[in-house]
Protein backbone atom coordinates (compact mmCIF):
# COMPACT_ATOMS: atom_id res chain seq x y z
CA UNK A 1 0.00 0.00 0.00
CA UNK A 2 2.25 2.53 -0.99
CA UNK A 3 1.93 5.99 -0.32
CA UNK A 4 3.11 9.38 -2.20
CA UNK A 5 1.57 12.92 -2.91
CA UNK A 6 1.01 14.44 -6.20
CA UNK A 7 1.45 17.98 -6.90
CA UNK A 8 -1.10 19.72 -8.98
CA UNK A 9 -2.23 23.10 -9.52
CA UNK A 10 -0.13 24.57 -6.48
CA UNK A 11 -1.86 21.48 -4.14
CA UNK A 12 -0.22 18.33 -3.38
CA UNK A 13 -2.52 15.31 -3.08
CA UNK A 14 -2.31 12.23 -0.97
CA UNK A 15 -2.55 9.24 -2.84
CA UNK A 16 -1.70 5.08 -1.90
CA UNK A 17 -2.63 2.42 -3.85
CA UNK A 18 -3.20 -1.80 -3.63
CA UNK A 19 -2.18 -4.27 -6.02
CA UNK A 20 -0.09 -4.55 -8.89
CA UNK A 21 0.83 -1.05 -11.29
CA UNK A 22 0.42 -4.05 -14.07
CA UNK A 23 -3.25 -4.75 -13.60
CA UNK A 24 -6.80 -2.76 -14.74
CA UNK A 25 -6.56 0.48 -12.42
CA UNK A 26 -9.40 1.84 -10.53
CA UNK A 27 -9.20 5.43 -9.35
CA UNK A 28 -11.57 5.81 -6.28
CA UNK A 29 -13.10 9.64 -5.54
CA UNK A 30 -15.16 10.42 -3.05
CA UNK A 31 -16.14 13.68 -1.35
CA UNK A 32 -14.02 13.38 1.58
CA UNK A 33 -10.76 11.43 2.80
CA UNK A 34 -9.84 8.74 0.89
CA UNK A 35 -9.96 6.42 4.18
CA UNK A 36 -13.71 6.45 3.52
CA UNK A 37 -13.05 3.97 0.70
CA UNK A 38 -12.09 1.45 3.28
CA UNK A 39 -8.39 -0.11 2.80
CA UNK A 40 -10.48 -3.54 3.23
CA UNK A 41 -12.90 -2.79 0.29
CA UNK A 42 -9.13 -1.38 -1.65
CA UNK A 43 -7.57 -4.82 -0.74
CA UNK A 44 -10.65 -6.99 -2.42
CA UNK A 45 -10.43 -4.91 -5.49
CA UNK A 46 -6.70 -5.67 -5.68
CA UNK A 47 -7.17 -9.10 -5.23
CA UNK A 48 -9.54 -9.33 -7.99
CA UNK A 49 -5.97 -8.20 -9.80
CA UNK A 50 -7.28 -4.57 -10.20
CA UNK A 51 -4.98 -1.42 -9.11
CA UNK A 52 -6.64 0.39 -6.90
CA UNK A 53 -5.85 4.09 -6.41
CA UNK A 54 -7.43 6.30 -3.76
CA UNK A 55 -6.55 9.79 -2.37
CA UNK A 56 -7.47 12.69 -0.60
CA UNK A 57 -8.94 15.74 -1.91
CA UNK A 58 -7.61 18.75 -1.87
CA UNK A 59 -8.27 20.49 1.59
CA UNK A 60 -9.33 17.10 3.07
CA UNK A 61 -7.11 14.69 5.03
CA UNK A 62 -3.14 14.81 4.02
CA UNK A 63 -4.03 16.72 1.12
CA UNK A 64 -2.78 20.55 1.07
CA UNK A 65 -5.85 23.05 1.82
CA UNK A 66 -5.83 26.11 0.43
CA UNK A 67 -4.26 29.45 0.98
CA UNK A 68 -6.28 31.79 3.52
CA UNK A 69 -7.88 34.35 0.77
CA UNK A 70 -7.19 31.92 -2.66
CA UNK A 71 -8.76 32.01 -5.31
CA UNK A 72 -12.28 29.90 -4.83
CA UNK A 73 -11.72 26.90 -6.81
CA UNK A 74 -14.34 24.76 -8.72
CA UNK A 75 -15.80 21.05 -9.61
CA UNK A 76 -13.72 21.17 -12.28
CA UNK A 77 -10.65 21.88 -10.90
CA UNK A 78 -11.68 18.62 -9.02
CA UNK A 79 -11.42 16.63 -11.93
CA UNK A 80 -7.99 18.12 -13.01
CA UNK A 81 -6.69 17.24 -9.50
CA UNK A 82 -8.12 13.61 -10.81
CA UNK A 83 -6.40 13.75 -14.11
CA UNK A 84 -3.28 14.91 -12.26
CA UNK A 85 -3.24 11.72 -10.12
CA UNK A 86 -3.59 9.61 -13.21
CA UNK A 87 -0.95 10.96 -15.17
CA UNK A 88 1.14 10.93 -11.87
CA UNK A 89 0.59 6.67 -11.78
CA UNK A 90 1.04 6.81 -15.35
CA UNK A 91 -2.57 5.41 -16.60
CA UNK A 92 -3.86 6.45 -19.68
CA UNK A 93 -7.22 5.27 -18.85
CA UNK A 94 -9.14 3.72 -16.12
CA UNK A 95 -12.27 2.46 -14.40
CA UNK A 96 -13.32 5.22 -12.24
CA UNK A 97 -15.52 4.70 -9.53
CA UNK A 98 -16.85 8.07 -8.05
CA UNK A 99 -19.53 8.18 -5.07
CA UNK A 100 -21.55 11.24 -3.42
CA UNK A 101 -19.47 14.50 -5.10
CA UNK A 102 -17.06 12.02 -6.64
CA UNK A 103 -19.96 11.02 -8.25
CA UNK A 104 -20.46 14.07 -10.07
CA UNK A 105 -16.74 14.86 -10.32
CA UNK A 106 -16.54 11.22 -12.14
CA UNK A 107 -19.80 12.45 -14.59
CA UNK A 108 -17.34 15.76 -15.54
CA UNK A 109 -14.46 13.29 -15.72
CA UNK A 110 -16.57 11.13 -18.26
CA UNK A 111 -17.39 14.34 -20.75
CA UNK A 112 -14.03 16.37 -20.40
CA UNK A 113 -12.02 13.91 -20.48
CA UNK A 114 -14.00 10.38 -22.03
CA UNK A 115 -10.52 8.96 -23.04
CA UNK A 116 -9.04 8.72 -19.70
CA UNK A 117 -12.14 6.55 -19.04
CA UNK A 118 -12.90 2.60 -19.61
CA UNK A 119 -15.51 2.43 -17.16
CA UNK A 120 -17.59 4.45 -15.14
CA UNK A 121 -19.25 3.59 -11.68
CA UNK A 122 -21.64 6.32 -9.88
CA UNK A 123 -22.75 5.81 -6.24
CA UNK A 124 -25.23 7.24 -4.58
CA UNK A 125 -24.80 10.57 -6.52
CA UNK A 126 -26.84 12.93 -8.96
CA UNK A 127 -26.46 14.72 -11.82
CA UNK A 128 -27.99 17.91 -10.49
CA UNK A 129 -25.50 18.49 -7.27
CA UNK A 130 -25.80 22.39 -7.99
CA UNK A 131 -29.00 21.88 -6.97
CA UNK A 132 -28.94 19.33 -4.46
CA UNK A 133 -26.53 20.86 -2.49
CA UNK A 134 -28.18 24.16 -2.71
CA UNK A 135 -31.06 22.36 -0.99
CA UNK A 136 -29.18 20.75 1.89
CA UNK A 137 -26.73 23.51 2.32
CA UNK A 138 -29.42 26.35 1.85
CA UNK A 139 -32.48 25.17 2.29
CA UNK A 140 -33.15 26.86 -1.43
CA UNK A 141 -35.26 25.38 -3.28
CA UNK A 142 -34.80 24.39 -7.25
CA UNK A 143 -37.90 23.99 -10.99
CA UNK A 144 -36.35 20.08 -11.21
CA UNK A 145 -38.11 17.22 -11.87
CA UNK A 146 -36.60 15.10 -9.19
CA UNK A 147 -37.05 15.59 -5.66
CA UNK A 148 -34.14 17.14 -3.36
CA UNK A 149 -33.55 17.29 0.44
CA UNK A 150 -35.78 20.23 1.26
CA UNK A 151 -39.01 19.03 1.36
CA UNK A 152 -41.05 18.90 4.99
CA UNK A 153 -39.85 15.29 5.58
CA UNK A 154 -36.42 16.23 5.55
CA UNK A 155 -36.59 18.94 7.85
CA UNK A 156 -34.63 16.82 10.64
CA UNK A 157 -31.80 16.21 8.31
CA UNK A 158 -31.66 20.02 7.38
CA UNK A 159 -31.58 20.87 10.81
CA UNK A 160 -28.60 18.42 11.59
CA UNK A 161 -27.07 19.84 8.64
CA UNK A 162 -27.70 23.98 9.67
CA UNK A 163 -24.86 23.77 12.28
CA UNK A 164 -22.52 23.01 9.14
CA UNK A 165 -23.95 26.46 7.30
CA UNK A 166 -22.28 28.51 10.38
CA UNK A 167 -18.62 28.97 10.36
CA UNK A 168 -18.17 26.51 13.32
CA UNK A 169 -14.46 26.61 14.39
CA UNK A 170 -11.79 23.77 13.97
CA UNK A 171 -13.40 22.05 17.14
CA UNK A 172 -12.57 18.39 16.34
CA UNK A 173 -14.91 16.96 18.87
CA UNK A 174 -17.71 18.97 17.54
CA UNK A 175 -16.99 17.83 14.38
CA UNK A 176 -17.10 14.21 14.99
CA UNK A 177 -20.50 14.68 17.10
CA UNK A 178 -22.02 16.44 14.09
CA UNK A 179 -20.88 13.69 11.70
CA UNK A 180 -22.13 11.05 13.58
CA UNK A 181 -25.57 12.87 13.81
CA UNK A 182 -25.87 13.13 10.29
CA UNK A 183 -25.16 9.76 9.86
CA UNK A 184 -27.20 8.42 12.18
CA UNK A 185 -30.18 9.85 9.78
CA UNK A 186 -28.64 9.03 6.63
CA UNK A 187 -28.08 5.08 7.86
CA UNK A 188 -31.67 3.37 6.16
CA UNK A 189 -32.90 1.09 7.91
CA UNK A 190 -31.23 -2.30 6.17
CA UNK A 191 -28.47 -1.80 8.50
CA UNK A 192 -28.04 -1.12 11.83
CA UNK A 193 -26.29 2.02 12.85
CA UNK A 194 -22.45 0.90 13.94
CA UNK A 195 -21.47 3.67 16.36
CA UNK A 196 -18.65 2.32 16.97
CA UNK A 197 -17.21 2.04 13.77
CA UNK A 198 -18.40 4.80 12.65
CA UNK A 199 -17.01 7.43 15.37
CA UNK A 200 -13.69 5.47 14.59
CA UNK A 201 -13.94 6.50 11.17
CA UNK A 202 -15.07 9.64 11.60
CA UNK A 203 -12.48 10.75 14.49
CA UNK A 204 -9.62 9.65 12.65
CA UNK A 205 -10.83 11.78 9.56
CA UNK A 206 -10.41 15.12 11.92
CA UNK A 207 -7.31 13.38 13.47
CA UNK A 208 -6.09 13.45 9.25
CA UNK A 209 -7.27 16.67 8.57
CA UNK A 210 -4.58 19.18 7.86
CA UNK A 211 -7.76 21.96 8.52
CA UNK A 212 -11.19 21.44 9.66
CA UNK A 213 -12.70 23.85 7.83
CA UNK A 214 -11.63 23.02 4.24
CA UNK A 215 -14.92 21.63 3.92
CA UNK A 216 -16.35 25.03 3.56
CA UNK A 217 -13.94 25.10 0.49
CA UNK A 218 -15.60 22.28 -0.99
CA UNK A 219 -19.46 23.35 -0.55
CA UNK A 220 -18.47 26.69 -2.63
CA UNK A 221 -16.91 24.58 -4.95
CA UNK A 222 -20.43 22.56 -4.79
CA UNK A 223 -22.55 25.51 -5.23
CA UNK A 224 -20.86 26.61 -8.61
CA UNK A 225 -21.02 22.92 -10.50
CA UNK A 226 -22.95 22.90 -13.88
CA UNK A 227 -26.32 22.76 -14.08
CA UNK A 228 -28.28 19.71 -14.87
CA UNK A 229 -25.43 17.46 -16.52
CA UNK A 230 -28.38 14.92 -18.11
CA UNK A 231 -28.34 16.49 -21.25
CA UNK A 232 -25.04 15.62 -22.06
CA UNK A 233 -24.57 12.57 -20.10
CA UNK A 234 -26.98 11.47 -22.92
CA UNK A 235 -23.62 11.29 -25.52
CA UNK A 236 -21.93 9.71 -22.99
CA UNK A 237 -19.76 6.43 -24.30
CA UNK A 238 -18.48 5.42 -21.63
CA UNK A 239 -20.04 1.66 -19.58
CA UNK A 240 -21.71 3.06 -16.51
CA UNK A 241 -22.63 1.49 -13.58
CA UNK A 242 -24.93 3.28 -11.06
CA UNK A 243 -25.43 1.34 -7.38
CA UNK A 244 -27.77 3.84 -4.93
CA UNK A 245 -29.65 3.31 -2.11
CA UNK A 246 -33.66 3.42 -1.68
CA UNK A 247 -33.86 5.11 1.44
CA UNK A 248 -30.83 8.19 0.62
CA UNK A 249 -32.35 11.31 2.00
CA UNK A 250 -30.22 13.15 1.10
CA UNK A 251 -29.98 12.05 -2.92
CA UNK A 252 -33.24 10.20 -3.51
CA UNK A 253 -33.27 7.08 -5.58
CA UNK A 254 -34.84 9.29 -8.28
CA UNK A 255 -31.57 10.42 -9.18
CA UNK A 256 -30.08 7.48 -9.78
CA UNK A 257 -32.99 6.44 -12.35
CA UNK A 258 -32.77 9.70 -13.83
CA UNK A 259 -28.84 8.72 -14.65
CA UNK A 260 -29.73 5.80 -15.66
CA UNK A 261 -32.21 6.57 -18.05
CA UNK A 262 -29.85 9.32 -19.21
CA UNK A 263 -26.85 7.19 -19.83
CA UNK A 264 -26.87 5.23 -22.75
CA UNK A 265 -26.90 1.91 -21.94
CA UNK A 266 -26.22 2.49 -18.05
CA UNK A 267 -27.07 -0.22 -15.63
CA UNK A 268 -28.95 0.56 -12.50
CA UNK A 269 -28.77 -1.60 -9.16
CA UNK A 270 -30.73 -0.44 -6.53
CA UNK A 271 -30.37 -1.30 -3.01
CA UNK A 272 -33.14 -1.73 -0.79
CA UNK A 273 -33.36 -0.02 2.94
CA UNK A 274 -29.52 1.35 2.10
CA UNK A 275 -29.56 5.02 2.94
CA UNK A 276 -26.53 7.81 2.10
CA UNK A 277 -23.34 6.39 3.04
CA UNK A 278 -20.93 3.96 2.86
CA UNK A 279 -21.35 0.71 4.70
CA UNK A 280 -18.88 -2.30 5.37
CA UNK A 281 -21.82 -5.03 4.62
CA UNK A 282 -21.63 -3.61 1.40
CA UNK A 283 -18.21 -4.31 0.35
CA UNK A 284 -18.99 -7.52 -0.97
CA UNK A 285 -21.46 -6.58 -2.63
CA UNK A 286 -19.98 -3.56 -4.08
CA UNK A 287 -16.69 -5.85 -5.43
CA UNK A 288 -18.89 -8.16 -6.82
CA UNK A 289 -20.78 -5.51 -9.37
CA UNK A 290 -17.55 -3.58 -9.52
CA UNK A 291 -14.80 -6.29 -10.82
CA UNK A 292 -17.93 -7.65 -12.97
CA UNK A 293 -18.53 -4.11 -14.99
CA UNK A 294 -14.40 -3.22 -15.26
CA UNK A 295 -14.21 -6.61 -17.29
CA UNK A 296 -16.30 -5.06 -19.79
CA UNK A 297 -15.06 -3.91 -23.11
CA UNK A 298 -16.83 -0.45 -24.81
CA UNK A 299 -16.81 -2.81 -28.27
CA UNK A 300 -19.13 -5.39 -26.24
CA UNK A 301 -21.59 -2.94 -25.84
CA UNK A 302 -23.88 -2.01 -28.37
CA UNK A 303 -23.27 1.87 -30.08
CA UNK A 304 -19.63 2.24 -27.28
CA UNK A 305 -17.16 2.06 -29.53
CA UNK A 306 -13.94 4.14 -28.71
């Protein structure tokens, strides 16, 4: 599991990856640390002889943050730090498995840059996060034709989420309270909520965290994606896999079927009672589906020819 940082764009990135440099790589991007994609869940990949890369965002984890008074960065400049980490392992093109914002950074990813693609995999994410996190962050409400977080029976997740809107100071054990809060509402109720696990998780994240409050970073960066992305999702040539959960409150299922029916070809798998986060019990799962859609070829699929 080697470990080394990428420079990119005045930021340099933590990255490790599992297996062998030789075998199918899968970047991993998530909207946090990379320890979210659990090094168990890394190790399965790699043992299905992918190469798994994950890594930290920039201002999350062992990632630089940025400079007090920068320059306000965008989604976009997300993906090039993603483009920057594969040129950095030396892949020309992978499988790229993005979930929540990594989900959308992985749909920009797919139409800037579909060559640096084989395959794509979307977890519980949307292709309106603009608007989504307008919703949750702002209570604002969006003309869509898919639901979002702001409706009356989401008013106790918004009101978890409001203490995130103020500029709460780098307390780390407020932090990990407010997490765990959160994610007790987001859990579904297929799984039991793992405390313990998940304050583990969550406390070593703010242990990781160069600063705290990078995450305000990231909303702005949120608030400023594209618009609606289905329209040209719907030239998409990329294989696309799309696993979300029934119960997310925060990104209802409808988003997922909107991808789905968006991108050509796309495969939806739904999973019942799973709400808006990661879960161990899912790793299996989650391997299974994911070393199953990287053996696909774009020429075995109808109309995905490179």
């Amino acid at each position: 599991m080697p470990e080394s940082f990428v420079d990119h764009a005045g930021f340099s990135l933590w990255t490790e990856n599992f297996g062998q440099d030789s075998s199918p790589c899968v970047l991993l991007i998530t909207s946090t640390q990379a320890i979210w994609w659990d090094a168990d869940f890394c190790r399965s990949l790699a043992e299905a002889d992918r190469h798994v890369i994950r890594f930290d965002n920039r201002d999350t984890g062992l990632s630089s943050t940025a400079r007090e008074g920068a320059q306000p960065y965008s989604i976009d400049d997300l993906v090039g730090d993603a483009v920057a980490v594969l040129d950095a392992y030396g892949v020309v093109a992978a499988h790229v498995v993005g979930c929540f914002t990594g989900g959308f950074v992985a749909q920009r990813l797919a139409l800037l840059h579909p060559d640096r693609l084989e395959t794509l995999t979307l977890i519980s994410t949307t292709p309106v996060l603009r608007e989504a996190a307008h919703a949750v962050l702002r209570g604002s409400s969006a003309d869509l034709d898919l639901p979002l977080p702001h409706s009356a029976d989401q008013a106790e997740l918004e009101d978890a989420v409001a203490p995130w809107r103020s500029e709460l100071d780098n307390d780390r054990r407020t932090y990990v309270e407010n997490q765990l809060h959160v994610l007790r509402l987001e859990c579904g109720s297929r799984f039991a909520f793992d405390e313990e696990y998940w304050r583990a998780l969550i406390t070593c994240t703010s242990e990781r965290a160069r600063d705290l409050r990078g995450h305000y970073r990231q909303w702005d960066a949120l608030l400023t994606a594209s618009p609606d992305l289905r329209p040209q999702l719907r030239s998409l040539k990329t294989p696309t896999l799309i696993l979300h959960g029934t119960e997310d409150r925060t990104i209802p299922v409808e988003h997922a079927e909107a991808l789905a029916d968006a991108i050509p070809n796309a495969r939806l798998v739904a999973i019942e009672g799973l709400g808006h986060q990661f879960h161990k019990a899912l790793y299996p799962l989650w391997t299974t589906e994911i070393v199953a859609h990287t053996s696909i070829k774009r020429r075995d699929l109808p109309g995905l020819s490179h």
